[in-house]
C-alpha atoms as a PDB file:
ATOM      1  CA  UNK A   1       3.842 -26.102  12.712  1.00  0.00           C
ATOM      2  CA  UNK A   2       1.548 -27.746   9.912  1.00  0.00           C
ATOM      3  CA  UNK A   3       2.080 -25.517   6.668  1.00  0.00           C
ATOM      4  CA  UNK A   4      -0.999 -26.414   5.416  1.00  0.00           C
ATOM      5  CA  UNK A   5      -3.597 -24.596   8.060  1.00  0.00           C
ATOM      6  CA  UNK A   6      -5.353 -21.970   6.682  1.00  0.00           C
ATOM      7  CA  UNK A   7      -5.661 -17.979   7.730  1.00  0.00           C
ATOM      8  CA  UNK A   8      -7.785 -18.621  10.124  1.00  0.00           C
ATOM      9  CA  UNK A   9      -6.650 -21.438  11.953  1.00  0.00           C
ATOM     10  CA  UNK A  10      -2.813 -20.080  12.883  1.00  0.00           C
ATOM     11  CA  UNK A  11      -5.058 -17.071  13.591  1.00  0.00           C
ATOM     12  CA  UNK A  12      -6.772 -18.846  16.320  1.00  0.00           C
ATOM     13  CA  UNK A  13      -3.319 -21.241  17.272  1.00  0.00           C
ATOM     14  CA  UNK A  14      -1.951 -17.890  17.749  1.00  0.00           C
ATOM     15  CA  UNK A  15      -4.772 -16.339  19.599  1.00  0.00           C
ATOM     16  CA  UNK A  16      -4.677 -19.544  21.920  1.00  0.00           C
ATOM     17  CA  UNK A  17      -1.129 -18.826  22.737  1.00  0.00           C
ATOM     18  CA  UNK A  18       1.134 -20.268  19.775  1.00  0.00           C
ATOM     19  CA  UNK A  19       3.731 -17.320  18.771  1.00  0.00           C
ATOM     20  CA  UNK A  20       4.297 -19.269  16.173  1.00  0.00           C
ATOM     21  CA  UNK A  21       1.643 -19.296  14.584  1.00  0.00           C
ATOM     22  CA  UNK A  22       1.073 -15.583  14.163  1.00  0.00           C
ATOM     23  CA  UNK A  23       5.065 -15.462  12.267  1.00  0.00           C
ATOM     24  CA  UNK A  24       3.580 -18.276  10.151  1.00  0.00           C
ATOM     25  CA  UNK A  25       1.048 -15.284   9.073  1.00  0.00           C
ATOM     26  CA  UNK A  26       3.316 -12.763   8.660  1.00  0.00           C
ATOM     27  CA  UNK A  27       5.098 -14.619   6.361  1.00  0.00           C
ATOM     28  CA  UNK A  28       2.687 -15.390   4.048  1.00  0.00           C
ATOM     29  CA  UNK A  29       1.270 -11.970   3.894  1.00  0.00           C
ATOM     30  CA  UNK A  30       4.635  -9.767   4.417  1.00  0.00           C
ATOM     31  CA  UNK A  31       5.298  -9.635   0.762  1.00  0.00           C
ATOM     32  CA  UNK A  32       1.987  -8.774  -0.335  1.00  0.00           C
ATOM     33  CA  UNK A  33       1.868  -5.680   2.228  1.00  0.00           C
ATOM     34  CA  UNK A  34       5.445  -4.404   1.743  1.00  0.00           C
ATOM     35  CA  UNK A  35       4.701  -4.508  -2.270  1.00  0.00           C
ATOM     36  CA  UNK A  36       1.582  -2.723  -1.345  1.00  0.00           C
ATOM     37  CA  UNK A  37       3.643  -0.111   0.906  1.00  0.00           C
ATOM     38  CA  UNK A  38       6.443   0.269  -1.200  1.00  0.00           C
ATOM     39  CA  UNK A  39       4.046   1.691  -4.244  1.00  0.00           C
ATOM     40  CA  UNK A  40       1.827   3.799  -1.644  1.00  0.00           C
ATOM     41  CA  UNK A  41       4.923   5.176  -0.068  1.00  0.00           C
ATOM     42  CA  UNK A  42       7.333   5.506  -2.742  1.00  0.00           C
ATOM     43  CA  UNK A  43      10.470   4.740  -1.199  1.00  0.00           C
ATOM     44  CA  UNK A  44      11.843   1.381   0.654  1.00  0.00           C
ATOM     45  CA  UNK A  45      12.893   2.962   4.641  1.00  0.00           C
ATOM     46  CA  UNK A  46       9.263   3.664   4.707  1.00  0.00           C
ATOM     47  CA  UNK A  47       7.463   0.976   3.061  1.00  0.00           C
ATOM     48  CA  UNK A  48       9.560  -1.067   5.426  1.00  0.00           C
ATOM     49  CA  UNK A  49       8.236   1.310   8.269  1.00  0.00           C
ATOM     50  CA  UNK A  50       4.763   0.608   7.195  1.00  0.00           C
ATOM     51  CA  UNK A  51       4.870  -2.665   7.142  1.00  0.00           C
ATOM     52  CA  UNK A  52       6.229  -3.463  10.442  1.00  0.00           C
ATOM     53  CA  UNK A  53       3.394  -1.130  11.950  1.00  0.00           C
ATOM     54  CA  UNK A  54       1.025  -3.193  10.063  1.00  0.00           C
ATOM     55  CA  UNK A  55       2.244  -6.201  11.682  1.00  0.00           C
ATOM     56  CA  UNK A  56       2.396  -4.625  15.536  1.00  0.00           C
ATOM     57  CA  UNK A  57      -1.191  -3.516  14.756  1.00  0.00           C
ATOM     58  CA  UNK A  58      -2.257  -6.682  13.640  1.00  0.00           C
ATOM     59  CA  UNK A  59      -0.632  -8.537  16.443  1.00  0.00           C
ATOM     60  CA  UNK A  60      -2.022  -6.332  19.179  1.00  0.00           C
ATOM     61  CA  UNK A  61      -5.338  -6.220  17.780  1.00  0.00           C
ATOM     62  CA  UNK A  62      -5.514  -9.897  16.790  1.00  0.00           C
ATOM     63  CA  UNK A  63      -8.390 -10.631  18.947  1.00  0.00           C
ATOM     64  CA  UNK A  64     -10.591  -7.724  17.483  1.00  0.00           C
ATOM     65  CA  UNK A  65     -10.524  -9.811  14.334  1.00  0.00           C
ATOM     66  CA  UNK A  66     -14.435 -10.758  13.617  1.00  0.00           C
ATOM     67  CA  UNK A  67     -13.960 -13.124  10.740  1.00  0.00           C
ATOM     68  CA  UNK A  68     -16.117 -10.714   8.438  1.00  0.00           C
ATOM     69  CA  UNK A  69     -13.391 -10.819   5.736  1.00  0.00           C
ATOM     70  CA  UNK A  70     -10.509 -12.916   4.530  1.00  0.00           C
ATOM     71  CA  UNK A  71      -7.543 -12.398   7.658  1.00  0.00           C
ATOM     72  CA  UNK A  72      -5.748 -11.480   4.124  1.00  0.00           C
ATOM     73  CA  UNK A  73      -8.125  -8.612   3.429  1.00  0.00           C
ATOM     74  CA  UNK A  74      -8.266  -7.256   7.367  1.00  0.00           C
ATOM     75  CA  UNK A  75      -4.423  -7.690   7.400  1.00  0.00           C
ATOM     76  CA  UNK A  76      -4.193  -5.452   3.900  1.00  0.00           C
ATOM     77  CA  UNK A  77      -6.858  -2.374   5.203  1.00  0.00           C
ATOM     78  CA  UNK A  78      -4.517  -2.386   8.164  1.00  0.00           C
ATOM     79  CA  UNK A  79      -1.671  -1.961   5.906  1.00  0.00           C
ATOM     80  CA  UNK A  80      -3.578   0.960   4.422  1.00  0.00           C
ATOM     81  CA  UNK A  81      -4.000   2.446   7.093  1.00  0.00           C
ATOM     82  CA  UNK A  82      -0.281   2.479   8.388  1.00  0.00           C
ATOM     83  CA  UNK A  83       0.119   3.799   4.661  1.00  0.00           C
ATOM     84  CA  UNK A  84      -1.484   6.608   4.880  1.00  0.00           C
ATOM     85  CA  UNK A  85      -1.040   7.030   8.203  1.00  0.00           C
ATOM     86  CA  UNK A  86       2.648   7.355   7.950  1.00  0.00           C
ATOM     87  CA  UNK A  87       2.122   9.573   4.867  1.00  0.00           C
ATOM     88  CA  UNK A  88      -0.170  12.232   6.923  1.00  0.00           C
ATOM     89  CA  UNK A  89       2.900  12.348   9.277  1.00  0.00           C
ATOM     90  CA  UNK A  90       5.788  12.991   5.755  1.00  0.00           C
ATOM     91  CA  UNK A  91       2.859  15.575   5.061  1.00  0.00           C
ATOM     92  CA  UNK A  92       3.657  17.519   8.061  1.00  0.00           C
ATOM     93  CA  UNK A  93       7.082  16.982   7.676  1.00  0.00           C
ATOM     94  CA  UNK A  94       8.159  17.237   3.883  1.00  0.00           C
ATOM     95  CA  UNK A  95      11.342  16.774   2.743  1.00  0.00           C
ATOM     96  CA  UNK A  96      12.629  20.280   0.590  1.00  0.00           C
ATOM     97  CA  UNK A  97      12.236  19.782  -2.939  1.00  0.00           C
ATOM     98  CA  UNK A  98      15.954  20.556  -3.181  1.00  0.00           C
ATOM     99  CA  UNK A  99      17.315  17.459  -1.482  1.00  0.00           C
ATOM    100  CA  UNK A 100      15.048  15.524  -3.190  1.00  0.00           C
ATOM    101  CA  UNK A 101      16.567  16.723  -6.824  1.00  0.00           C
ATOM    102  CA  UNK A 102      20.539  16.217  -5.456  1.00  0.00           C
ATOM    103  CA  UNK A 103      19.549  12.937  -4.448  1.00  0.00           C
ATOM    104  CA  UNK A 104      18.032  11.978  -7.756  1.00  0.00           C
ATOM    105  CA  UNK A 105      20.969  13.767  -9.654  1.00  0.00           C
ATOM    106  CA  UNK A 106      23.873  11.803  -8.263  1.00  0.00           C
ATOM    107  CA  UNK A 107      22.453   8.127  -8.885  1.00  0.00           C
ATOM    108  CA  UNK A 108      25.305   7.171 -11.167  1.00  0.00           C
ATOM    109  CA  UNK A 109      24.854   4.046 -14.034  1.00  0.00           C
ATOM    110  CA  UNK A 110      21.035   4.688 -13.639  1.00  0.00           C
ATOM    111  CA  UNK A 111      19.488   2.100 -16.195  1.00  0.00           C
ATOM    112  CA  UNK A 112      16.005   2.873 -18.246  1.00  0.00           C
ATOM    113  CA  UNK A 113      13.960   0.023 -16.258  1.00  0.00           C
ATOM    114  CA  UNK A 114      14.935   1.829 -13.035  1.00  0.00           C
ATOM    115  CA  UNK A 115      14.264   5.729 -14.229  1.00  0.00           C
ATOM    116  CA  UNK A 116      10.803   4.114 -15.312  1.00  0.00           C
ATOM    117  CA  UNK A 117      10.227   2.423 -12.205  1.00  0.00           C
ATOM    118  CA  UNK A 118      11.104   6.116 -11.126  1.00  0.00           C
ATOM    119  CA  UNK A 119       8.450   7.541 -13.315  1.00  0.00           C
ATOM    120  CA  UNK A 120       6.084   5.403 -12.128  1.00  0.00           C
ATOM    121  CA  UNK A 121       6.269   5.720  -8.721  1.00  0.00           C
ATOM    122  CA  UNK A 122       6.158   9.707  -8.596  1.00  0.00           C
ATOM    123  CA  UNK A 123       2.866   9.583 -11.009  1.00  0.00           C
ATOM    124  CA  UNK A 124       1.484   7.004  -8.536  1.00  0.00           C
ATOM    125  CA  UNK A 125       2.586   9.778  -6.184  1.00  0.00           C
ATOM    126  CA  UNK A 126       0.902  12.106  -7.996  1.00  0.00           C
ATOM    127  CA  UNK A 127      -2.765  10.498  -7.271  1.00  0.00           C
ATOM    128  CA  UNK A 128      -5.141  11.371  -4.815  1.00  0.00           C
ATOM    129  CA  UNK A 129      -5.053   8.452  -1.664  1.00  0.00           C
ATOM    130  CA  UNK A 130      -8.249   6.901  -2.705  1.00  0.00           C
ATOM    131  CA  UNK A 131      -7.295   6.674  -6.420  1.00  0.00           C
ATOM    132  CA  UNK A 132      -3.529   5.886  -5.874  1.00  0.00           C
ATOM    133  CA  UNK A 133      -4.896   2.838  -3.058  1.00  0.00           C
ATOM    134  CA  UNK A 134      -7.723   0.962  -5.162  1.00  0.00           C
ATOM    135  CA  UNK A 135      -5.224   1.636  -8.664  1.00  0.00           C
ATOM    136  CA  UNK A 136      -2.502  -0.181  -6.269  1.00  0.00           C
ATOM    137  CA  UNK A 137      -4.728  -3.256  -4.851  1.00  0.00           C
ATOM    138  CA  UNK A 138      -6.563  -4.278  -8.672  1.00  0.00           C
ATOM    139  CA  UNK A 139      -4.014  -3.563 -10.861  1.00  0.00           C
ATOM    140  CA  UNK A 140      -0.151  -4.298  -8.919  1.00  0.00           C
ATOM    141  CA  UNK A 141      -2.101  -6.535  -6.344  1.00  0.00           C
ATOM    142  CA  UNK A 142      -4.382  -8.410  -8.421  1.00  0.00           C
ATOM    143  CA  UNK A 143      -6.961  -7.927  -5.118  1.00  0.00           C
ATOM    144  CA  UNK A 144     -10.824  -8.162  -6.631  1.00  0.00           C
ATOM    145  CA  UNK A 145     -13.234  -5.241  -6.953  1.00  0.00           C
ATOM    146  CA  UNK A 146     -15.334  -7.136  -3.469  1.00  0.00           C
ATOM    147  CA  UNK A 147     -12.291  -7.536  -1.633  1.00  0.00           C
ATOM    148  CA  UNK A 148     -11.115  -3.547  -2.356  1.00  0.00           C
ATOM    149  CA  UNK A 149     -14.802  -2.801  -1.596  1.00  0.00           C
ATOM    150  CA  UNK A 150     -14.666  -4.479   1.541  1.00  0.00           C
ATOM    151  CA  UNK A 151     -10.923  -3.170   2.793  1.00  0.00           C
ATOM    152  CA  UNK A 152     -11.875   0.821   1.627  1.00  0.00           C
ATOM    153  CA  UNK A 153     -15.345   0.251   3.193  1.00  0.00           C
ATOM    154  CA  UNK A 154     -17.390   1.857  -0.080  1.00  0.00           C
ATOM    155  CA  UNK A 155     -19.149   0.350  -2.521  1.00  0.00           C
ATOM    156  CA  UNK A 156     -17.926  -1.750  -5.850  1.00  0.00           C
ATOM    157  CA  UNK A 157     -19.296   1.165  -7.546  1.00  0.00           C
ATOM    158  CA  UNK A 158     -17.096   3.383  -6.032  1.00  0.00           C
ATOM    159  CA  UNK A 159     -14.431   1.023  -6.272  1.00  0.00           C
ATOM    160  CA  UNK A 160     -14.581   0.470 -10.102  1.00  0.00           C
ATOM    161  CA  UNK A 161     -14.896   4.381 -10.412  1.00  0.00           C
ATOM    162  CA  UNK A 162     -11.674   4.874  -8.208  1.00  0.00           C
ATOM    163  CA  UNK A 163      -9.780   2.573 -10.606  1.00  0.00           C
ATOM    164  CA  UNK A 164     -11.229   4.283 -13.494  1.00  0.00           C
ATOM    165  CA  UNK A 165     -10.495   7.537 -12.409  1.00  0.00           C
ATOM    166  CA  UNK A 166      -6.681   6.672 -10.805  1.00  0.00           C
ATOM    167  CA  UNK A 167      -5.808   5.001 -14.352  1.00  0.00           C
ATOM    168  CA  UNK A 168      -7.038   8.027 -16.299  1.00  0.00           C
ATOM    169  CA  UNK A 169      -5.313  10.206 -13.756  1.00  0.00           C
ATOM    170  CA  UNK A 170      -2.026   7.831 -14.104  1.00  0.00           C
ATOM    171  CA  UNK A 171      -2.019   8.038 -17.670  1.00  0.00           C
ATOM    172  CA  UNK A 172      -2.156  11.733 -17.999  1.00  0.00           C
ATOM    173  CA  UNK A 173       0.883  12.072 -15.430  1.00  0.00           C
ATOM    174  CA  UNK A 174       3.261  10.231 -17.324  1.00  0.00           C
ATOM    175  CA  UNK A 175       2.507  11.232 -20.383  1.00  0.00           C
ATOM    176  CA  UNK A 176       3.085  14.664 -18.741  1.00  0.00           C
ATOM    177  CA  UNK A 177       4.930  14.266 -15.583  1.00  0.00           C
ATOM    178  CA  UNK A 178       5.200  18.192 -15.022  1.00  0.00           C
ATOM    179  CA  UNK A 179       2.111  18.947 -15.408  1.00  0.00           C
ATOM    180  CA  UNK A 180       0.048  20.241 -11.930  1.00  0.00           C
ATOM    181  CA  UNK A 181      -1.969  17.487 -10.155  1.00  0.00           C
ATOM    182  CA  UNK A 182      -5.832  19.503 -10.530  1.00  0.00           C
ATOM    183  CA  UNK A 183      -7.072  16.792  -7.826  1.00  0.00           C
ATOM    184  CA  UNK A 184      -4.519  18.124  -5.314  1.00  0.00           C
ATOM    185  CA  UNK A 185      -5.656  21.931  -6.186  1.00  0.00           C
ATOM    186  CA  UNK A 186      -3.125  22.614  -8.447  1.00  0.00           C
ATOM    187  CA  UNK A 187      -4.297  24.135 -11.647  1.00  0.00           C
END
């Protein structure tokens, strides 16, 4: 294996039979989309879910790749998608409210940097999907206005509005994290 080929090339080694090739991808990219899945998730068993059903899809669907995009982009929107994917299922099967406070309430030597990471993560939570996604891929993964624009499928426009609107949003939940989420119908 030559480290130095580029996306595109192990992409095509791989689609020409090298197995290889295609772990060569993963591990480039497995950080980026388990960072990604961890924040849209919220908790590690199912960012680590996420990711691995980013990876099947990716593998299976390898060939579908049209070379429109970066294989780093196409590889991230189908990260997304497992995201929210996997989230539409935890919708459907929520976890009682109760649990979730016993857990939290017998985390002993809890530091400030962790209850903040905490914090965090439930007003990211606390976002609408769209918001919570394009906040997630600027800001935590550096990702360009195009590239989110390309991987959402709207415009820059809509993009920039998104990040806007998510930051806004994300400000006003943890400066008061009990207050209602009014994009969720809560008012």
């Amino acid at each position: 294996m030559v480290p130095d080929r580029d996306d595109g090339d192990l992409l095509n080694a791989y689609l020409d039979g090298d197995e290889e090739a295609f772990t060569e991808l993963m591990r480039r990219h497995e950080d980026r989309i388990f960072a990604m899945a961890l924040k849209m998730m919220g908790n590690r068993s199912d960012a680590l879910d996420a990711t691995q059903d980013t990876f099947i899809r990716a593998f299976r669907n390898a060939s579908k790749f049209r070379g429109d995009s970066a294989f780093g982009t196409w590889l991230y929107r189908i990260g997304l998608n497992s995201c929210h994917d996997l989230l539409r299922k935890r919708k459907r099967d929520p976890v009682p409210e109760e649990e979730i406070e016993q857990a939290g309430a017998h985390l002993p030597g809890v530091d400030e940097g962790v209850v903040l990471n905490m914090e965090l993560g439930e007003a990211l939570a606390g976002l609408q999907e769209d918001y919570r996604a394009a906040v997630l891929m600027h800001d935590l993964g550096g990702i360009p206005y195009e590239e989110i624009a390309v991987i959402t499928e709207v415009s820059i426009g809509t993009v920039k509005s998104r990040i806007s609107r998510g930051r806004r949003k994300l400000a006003e939940l943890l400066e008061h994290p009990t207050a209602p989420d009014a994009s969720k119908g809560g008012r």
